[in-house]
C-alpha atoms as a PDB file:
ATOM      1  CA  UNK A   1      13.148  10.949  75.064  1.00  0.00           C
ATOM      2  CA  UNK A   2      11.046  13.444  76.877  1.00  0.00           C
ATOM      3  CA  UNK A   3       8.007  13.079  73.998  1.00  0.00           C
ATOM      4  CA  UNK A   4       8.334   8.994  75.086  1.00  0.00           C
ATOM      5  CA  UNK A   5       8.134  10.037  78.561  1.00  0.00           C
ATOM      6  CA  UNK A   6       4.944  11.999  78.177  1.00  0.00           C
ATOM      7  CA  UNK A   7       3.477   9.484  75.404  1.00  0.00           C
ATOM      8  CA  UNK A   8       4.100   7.492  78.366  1.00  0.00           C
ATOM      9  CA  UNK A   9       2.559   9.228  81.179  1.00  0.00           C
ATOM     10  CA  UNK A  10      -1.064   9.819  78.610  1.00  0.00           C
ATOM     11  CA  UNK A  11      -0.865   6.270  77.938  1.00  0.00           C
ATOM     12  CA  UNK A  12      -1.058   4.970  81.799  1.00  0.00           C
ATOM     13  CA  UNK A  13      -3.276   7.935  82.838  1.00  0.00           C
ATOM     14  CA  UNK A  14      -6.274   6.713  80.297  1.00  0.00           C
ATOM     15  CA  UNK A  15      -5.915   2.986  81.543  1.00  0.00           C
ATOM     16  CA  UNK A  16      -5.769   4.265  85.070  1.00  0.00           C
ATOM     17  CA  UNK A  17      -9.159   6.576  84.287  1.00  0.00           C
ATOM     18  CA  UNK A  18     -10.779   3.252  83.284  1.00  0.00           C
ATOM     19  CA  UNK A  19      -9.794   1.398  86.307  1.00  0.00           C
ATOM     20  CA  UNK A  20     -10.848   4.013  88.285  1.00  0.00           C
ATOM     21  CA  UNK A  21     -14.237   4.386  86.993  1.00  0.00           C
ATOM     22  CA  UNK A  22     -15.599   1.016  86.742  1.00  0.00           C
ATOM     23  CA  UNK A  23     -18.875   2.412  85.123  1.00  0.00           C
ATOM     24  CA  UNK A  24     -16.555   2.487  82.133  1.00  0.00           C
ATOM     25  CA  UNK A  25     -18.342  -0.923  81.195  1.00  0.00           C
ATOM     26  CA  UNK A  26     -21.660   0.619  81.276  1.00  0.00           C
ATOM     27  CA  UNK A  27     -23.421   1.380  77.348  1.00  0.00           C
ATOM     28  CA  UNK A  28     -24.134  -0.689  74.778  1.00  0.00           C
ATOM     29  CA  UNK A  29     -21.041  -3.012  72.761  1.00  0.00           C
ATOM     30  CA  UNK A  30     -20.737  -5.000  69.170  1.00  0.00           C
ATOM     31  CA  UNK A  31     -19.450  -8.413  69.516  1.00  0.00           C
ATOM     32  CA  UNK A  32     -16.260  -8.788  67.571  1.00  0.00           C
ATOM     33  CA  UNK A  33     -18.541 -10.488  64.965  1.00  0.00           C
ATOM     34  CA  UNK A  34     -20.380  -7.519  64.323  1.00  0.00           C
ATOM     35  CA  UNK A  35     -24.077  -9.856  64.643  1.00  0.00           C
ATOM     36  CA  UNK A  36     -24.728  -8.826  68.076  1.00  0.00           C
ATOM     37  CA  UNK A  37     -25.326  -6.033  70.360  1.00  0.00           C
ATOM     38  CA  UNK A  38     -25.246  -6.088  74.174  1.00  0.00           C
ATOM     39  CA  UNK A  39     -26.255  -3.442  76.828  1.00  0.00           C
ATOM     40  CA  UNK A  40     -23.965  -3.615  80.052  1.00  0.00           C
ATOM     41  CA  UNK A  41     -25.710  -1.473  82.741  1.00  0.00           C
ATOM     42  CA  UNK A  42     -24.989  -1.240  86.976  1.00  0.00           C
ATOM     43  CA  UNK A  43     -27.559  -2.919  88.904  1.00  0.00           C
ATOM     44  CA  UNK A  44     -25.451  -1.778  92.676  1.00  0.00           C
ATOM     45  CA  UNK A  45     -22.100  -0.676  93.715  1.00  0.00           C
ATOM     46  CA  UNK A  46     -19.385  -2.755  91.583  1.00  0.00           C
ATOM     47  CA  UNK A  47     -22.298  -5.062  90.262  1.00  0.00           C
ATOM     48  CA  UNK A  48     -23.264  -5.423  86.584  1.00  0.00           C
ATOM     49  CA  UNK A  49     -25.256  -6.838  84.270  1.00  0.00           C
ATOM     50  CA  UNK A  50     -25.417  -7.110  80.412  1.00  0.00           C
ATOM     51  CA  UNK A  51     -28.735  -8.293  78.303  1.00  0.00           C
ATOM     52  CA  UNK A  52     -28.940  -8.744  74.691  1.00  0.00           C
ATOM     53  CA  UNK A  53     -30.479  -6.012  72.570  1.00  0.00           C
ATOM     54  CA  UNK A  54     -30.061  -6.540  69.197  1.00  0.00           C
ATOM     55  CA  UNK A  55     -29.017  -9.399  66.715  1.00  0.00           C
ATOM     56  CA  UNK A  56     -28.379  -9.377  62.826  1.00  0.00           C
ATOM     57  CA  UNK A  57     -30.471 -12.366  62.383  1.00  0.00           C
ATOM     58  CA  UNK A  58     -33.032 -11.979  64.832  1.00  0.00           C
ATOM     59  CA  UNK A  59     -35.508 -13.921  63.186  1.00  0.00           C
ATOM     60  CA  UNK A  60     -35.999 -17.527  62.421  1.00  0.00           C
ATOM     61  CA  UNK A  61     -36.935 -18.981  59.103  1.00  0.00           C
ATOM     62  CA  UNK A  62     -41.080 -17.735  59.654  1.00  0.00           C
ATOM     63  CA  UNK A  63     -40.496 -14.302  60.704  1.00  0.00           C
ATOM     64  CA  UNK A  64     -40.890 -14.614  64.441  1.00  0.00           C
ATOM     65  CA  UNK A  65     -38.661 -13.427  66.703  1.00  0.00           C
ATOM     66  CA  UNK A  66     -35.119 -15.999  67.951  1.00  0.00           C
ATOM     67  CA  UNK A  67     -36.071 -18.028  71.069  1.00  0.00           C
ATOM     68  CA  UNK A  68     -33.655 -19.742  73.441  1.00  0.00           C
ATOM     69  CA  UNK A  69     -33.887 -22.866  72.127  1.00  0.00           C
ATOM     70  CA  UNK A  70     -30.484 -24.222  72.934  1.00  0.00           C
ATOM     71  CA  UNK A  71     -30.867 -22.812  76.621  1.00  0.00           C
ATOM     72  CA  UNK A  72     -30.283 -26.513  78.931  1.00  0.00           C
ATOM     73  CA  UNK A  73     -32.474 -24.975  80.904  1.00  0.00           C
ATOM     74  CA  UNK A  74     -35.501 -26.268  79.501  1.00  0.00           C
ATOM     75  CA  UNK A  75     -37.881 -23.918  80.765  1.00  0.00           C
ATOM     76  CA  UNK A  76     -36.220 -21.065  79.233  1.00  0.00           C
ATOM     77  CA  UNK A  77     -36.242 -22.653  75.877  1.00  0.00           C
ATOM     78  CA  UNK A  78     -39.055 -20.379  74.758  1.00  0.00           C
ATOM     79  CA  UNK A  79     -37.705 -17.247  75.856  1.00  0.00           C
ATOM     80  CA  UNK A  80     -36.781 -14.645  73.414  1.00  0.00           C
ATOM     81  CA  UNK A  81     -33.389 -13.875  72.848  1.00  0.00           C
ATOM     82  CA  UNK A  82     -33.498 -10.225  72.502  1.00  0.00           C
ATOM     83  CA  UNK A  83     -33.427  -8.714  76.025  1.00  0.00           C
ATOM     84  CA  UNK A  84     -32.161 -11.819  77.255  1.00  0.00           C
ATOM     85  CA  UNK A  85     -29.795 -11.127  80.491  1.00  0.00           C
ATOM     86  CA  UNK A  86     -26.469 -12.851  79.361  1.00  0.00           C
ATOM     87  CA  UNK A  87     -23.692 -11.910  81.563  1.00  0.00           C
ATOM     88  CA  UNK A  88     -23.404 -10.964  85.404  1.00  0.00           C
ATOM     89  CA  UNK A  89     -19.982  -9.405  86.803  1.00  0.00           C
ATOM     90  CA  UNK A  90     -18.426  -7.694  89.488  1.00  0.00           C
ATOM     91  CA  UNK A  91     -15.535  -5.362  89.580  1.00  0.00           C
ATOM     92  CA  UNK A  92     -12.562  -6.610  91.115  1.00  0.00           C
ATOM     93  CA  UNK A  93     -10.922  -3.417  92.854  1.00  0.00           C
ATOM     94  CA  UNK A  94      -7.419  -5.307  93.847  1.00  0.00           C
ATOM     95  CA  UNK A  95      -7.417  -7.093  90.485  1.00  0.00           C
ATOM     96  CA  UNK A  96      -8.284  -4.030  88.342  1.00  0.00           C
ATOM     97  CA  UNK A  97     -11.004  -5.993  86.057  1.00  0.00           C
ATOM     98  CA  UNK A  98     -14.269  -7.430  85.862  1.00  0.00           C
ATOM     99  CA  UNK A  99     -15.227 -11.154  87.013  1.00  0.00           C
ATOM    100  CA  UNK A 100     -17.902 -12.728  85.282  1.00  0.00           C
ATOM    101  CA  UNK A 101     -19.823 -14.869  87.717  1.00  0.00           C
ATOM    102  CA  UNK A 102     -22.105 -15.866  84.394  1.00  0.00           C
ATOM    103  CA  UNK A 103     -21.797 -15.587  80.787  1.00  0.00           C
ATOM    104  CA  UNK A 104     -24.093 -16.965  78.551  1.00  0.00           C
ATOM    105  CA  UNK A 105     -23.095 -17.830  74.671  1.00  0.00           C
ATOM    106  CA  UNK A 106     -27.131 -18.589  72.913  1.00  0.00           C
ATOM    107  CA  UNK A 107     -25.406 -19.617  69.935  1.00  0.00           C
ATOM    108  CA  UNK A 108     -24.034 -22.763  71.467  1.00  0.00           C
ATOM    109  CA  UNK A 109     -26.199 -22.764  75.115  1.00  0.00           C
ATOM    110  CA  UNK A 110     -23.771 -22.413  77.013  1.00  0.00           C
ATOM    111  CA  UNK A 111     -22.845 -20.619  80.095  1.00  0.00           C
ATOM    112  CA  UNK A 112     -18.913 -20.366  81.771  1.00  0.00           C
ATOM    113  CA  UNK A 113     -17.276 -17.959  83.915  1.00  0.00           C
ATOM    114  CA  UNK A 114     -13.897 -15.365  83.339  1.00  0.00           C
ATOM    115  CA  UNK A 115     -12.110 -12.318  83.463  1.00  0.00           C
ATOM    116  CA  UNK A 116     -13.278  -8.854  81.468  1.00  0.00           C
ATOM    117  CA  UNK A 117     -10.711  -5.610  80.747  1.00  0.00           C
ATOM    118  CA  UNK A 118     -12.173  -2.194  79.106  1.00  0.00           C
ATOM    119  CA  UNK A 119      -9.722  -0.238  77.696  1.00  0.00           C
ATOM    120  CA  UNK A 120     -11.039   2.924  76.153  1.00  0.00           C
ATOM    121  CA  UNK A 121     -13.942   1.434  73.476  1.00  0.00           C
ATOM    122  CA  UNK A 122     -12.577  -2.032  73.266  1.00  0.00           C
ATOM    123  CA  UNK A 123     -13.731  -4.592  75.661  1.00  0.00           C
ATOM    124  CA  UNK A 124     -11.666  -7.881  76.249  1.00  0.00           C
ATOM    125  CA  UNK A 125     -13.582 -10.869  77.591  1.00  0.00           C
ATOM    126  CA  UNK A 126     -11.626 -14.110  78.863  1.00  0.00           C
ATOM    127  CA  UNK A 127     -14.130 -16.855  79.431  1.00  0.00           C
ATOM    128  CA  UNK A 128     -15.006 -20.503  79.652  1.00  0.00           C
ATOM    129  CA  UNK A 129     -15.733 -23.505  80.756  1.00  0.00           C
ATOM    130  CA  UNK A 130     -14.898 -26.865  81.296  1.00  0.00           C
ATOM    131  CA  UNK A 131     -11.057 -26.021  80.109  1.00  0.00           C
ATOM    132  CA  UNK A 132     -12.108 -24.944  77.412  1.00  0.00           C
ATOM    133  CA  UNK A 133     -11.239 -21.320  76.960  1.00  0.00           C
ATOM    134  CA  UNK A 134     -12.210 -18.234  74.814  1.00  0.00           C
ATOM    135  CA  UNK A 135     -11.027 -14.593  74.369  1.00  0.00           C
ATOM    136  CA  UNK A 136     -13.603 -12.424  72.811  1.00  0.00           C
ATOM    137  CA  UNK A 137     -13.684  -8.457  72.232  1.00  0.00           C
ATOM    138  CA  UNK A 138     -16.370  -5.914  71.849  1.00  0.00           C
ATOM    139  CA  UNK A 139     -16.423  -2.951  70.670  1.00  0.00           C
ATOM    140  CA  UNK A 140     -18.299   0.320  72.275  1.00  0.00           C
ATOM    141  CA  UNK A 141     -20.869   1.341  70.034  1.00  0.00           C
ATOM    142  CA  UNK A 142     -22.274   4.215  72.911  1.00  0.00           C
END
């Protein structure tokens, strides 16, 4: 019983050390599909952002590198993909997570809001958009 007690205790201390450091979120994650890599970084107090810095198929068909082209912005059609911001958050103090004010999917163009947890090296990422909803997770990678 005691051993359960302290298992315990370990347990809620590391999710308590990530909730109080948000900076926890700050490095560079894998995307649960292991074909993208993503940089989170602080821009202020409890503010973050995350760009794209590396894909697995960061080319297209003649070599050159991806470009936005699914972006419905049209004037960001031609921008590259790699170093691309794709995500904006804050932390949410009372609700112990991250809200995504903007998340950006280049695979499909598209761009919803949600909810983000780290817990240790695994990042969970509730997001979407017109009722459609997705749960992603990412990996830390450093």
């Amino acid at each position: 019983m005691k051993r359960k007690i302290a298992l315990l205790c370990l347990l809620s201390m590391n999710v308590i050390a990530v909730w109080a450091n948000p900076d926890a979120i700050c490095g560079i994650w894998i995307d649960d599909n292991k074909d993208g890599k993503t940089e989170f970084y602080k821009i202020s107090q409890g503010k973050y952002e995350a760009k794209l810095v590396w894909l697995a198929d960061s080319l297209d068909n003649k070599g050159n590198p991806l470009r936005d082209r699914k972006n419905p912005d049209k004037s960001k059609r031609n921008d590259l993909l790699i170093g691309q911001k794709v995500m904006e958050m804050d932390w949410d103090e009372k609700e112990k997570c991250y809200i995504l004010h903007y998340a950006y999917d280049p695979k499909w163009g598209m761009s919803g809001t949600g909810k983000m947890w780290v817990n240790k090296d695994v990042m969970t990422i509730k997001a979407g958009k017109w009722g459609i909803r997705v749960t992603r997770t990412m990996d830390r990678v450093k």
